[in-house]
Protein backbone atom coordinates (compact mmCIF):
# COMPACT_ATOMS: atom_id res chain seq x y z
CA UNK A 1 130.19 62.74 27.44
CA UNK A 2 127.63 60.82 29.24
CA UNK A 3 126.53 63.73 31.33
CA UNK A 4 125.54 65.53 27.79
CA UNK A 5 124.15 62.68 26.54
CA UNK A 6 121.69 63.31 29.69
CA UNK A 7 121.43 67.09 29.43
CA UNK A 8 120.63 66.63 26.06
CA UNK A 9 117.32 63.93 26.39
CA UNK A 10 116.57 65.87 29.64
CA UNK A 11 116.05 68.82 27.05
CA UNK A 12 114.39 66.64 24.27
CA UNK A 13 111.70 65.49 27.13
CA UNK A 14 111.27 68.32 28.40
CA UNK A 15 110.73 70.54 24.87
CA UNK A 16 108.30 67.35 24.09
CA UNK A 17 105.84 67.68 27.40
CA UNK A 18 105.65 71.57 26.82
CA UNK A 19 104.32 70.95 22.80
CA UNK A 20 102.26 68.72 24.04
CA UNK A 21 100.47 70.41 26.35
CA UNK A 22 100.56 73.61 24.06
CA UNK A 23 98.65 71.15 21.71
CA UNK A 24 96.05 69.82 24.52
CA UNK A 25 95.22 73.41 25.70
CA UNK A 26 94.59 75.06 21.96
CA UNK A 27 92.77 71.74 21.31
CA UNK A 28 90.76 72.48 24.35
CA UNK A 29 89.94 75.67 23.35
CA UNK A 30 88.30 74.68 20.06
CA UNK A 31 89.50 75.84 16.64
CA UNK A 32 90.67 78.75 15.70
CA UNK A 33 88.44 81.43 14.31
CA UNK A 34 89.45 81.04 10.58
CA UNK A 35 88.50 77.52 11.07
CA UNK A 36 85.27 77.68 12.43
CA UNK A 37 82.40 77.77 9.97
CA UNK A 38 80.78 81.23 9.52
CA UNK A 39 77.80 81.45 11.58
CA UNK A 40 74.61 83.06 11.51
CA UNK A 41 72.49 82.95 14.14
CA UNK A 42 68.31 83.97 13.86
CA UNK A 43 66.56 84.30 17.12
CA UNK A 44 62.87 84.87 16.98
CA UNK A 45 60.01 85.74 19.59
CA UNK A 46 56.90 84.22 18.39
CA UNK A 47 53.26 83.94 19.44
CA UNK A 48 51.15 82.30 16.79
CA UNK A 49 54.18 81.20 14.37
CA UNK A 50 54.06 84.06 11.73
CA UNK A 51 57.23 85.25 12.65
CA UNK A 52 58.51 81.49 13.06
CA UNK A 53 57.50 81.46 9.61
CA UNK A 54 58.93 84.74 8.47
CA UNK A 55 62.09 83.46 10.75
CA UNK A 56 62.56 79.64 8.06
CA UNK A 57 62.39 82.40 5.51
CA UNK A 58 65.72 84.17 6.71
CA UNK A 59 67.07 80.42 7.28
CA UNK A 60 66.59 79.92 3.65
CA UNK A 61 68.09 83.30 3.19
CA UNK A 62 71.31 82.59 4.90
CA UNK A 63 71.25 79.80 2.94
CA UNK A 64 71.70 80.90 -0.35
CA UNK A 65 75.83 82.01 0.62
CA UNK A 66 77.77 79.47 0.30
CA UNK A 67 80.15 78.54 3.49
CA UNK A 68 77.82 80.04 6.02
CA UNK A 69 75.71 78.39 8.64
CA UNK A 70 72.32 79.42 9.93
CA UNK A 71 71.23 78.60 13.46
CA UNK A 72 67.56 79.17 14.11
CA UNK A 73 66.37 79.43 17.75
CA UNK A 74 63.48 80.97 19.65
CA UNK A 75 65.25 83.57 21.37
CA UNK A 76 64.21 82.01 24.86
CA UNK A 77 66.23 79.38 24.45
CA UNK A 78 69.35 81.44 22.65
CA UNK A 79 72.33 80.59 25.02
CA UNK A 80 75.59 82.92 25.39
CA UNK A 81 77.85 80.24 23.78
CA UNK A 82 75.40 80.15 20.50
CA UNK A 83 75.62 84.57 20.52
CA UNK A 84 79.90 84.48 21.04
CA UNK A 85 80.03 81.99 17.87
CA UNK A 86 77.93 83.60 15.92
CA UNK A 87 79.65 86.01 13.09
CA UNK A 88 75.83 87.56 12.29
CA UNK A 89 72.67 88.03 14.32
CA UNK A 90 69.27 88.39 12.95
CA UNK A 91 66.28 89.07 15.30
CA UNK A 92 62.50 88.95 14.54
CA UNK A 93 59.74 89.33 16.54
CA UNK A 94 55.64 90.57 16.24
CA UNK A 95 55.39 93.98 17.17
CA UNK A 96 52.86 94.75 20.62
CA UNK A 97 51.88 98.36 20.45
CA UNK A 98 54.26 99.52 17.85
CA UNK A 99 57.30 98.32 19.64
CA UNK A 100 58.98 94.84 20.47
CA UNK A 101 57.12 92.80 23.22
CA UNK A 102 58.27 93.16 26.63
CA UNK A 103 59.59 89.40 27.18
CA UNK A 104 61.67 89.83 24.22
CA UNK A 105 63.13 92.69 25.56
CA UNK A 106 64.16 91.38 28.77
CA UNK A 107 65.68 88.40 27.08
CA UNK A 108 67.74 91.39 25.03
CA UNK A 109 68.48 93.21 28.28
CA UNK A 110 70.02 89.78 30.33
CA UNK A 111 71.93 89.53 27.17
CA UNK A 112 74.02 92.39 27.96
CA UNK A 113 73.29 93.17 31.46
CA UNK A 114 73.81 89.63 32.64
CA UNK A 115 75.49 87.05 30.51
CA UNK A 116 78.02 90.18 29.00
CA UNK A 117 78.32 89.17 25.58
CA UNK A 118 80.64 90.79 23.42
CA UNK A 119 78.63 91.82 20.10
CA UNK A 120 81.25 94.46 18.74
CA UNK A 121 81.47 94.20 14.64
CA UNK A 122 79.31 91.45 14.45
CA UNK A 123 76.64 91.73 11.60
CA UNK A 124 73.05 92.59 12.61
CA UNK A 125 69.63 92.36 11.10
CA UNK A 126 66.16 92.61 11.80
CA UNK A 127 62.52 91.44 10.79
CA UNK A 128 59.18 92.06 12.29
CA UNK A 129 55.55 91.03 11.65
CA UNK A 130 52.41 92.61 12.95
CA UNK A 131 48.68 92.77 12.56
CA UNK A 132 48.13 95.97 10.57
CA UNK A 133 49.49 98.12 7.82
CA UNK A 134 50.23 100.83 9.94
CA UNK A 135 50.88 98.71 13.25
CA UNK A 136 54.27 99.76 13.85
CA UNK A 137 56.36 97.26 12.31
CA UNK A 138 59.37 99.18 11.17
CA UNK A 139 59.57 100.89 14.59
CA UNK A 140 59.91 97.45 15.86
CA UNK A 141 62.61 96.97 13.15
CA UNK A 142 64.03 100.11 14.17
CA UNK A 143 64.23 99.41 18.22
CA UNK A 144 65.64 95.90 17.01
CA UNK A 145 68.51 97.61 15.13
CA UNK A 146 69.31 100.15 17.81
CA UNK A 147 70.14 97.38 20.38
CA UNK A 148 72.38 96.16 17.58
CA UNK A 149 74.07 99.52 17.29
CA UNK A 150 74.34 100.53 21.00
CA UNK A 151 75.81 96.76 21.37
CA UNK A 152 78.35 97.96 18.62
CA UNK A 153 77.12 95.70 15.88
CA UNK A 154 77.70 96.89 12.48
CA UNK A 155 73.57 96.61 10.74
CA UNK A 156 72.51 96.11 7.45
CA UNK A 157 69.01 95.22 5.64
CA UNK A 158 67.83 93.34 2.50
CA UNK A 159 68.30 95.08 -1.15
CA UNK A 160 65.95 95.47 -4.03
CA UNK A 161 66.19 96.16 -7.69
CA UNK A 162 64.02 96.63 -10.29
CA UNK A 163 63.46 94.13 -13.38
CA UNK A 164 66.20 96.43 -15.49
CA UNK A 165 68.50 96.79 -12.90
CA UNK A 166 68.73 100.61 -12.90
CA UNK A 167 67.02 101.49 -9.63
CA UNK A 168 68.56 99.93 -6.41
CA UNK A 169 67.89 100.37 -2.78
CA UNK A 170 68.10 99.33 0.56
CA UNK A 171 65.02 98.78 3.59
CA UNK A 172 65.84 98.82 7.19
CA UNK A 173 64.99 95.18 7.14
CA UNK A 174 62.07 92.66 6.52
CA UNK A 175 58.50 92.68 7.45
CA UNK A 176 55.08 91.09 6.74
CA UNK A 177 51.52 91.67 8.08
CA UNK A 178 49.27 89.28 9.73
CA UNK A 179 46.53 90.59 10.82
CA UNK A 180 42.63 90.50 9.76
CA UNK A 181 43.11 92.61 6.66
CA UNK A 182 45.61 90.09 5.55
CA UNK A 183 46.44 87.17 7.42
CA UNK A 184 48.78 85.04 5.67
CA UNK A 185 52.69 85.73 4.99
CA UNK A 186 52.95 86.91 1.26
CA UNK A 187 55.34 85.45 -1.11
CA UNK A 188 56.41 89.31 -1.29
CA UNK A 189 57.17 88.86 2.15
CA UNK A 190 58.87 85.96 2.19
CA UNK A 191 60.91 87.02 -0.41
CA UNK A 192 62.28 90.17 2.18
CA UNK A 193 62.85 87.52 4.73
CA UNK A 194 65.08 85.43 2.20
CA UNK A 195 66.86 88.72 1.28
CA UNK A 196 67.57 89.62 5.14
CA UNK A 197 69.04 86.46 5.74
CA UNK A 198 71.15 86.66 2.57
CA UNK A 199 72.32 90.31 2.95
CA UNK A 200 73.44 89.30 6.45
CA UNK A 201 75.40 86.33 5.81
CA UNK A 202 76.82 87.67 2.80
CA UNK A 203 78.76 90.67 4.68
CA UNK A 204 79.38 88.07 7.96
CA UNK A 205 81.37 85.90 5.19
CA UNK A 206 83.21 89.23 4.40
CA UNK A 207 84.12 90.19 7.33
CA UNK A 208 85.35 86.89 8.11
């Protein structure tokens, strides 16, 4: 009888030390996924701060959803753990010669090449700003979304309606010009920033 008595807290101890460190190590590894909040990250290359500007715009965007988070970062200092959390990416930069500047796109390139992310079915967007009407801007948009898509990132962009609500459509993604002709980011343009960010975080929470 004693000898069970033993077998039996031997058991009881040894069931107890196993939870426990089943408990420690998920604790370790953070919260689950359904816990975590839904997370939008916006990463930004910016010279003279019109797309920073364009970039608090998405922020505000993202905003608007309820139970979603926006992280804003210049993409420099955009870290692997920040791109693994986050459930949406939006990327903006000013557009160099009708395409994305070259720094930006090595920072884009050591995301894949070298830190290995996983980006597959996370939400992607895009918004660019650049000096002239014709300047390029949605080929920037474009080249933006197509690292998205090769990464396997499902992409969407910002929706429109008109006053009545009969005609609706979709744009590739937000824009604004900044150059001599007209310098300053619009409230029109602002307003496709806001929708970006919105549009993204809305389907992030859905996928979620």
């Amino acid at each position: 009888m004693n000898r069970l008595i033993v077998v039996t807290v031997s058991l009881l101890w040894a069931w107890w030390g196993a939870a426990a460190g089943l408990a420690s190590a998920q604790s370790a590894q953070g919260k689950p996924a359904s816990q975590r909040p839904i997370t939008v990250l916006i990463a930004y290359h910016t010279l003279r701060g019109h797309t920073e500007e364009m970039a608090r715009g998405v922020e505000e965007g993202v905003r608007r959803v309820p139970g979603v988070v926006p992280v804003l970062k210049k993409v420099e200092e955009v870290t692997k753990e920040d791109l693994v959390a986050a459930d949406g990416i939006i990327l903006g930069c000013p557009t160099y010669f009708a395409n994305i500047p070259g720094s930006m796109k090595a920072i884009l390139d050591t995301w894949n090449w070298k830190l290995k992310v996983d980006f597959t079915d996370k939400i992607g967007g895009a918004f660019a700003t650049g000096g002239g009407q014709m300047g390029g801007k949605e080929h920037t948009v474009v080249s933006l979304l197509l690292f998205m898509i090769n990464n396997r990132m499902v992409v969407a962009g910002p929706l429109y309606e008109d006053e009545q609500g009969d005609d609706k459509w979709g744009e590739l993604g937000a824009g604004a010009m900044t150059g001599p002709i007209d310098p300053k980011i619009s409230p029109a343009e602002l307003d496709s920033a806001r929708r970006v960010g919105e549009r993204i975080a809305r389907l992030a929470r859905k996928m979620r």
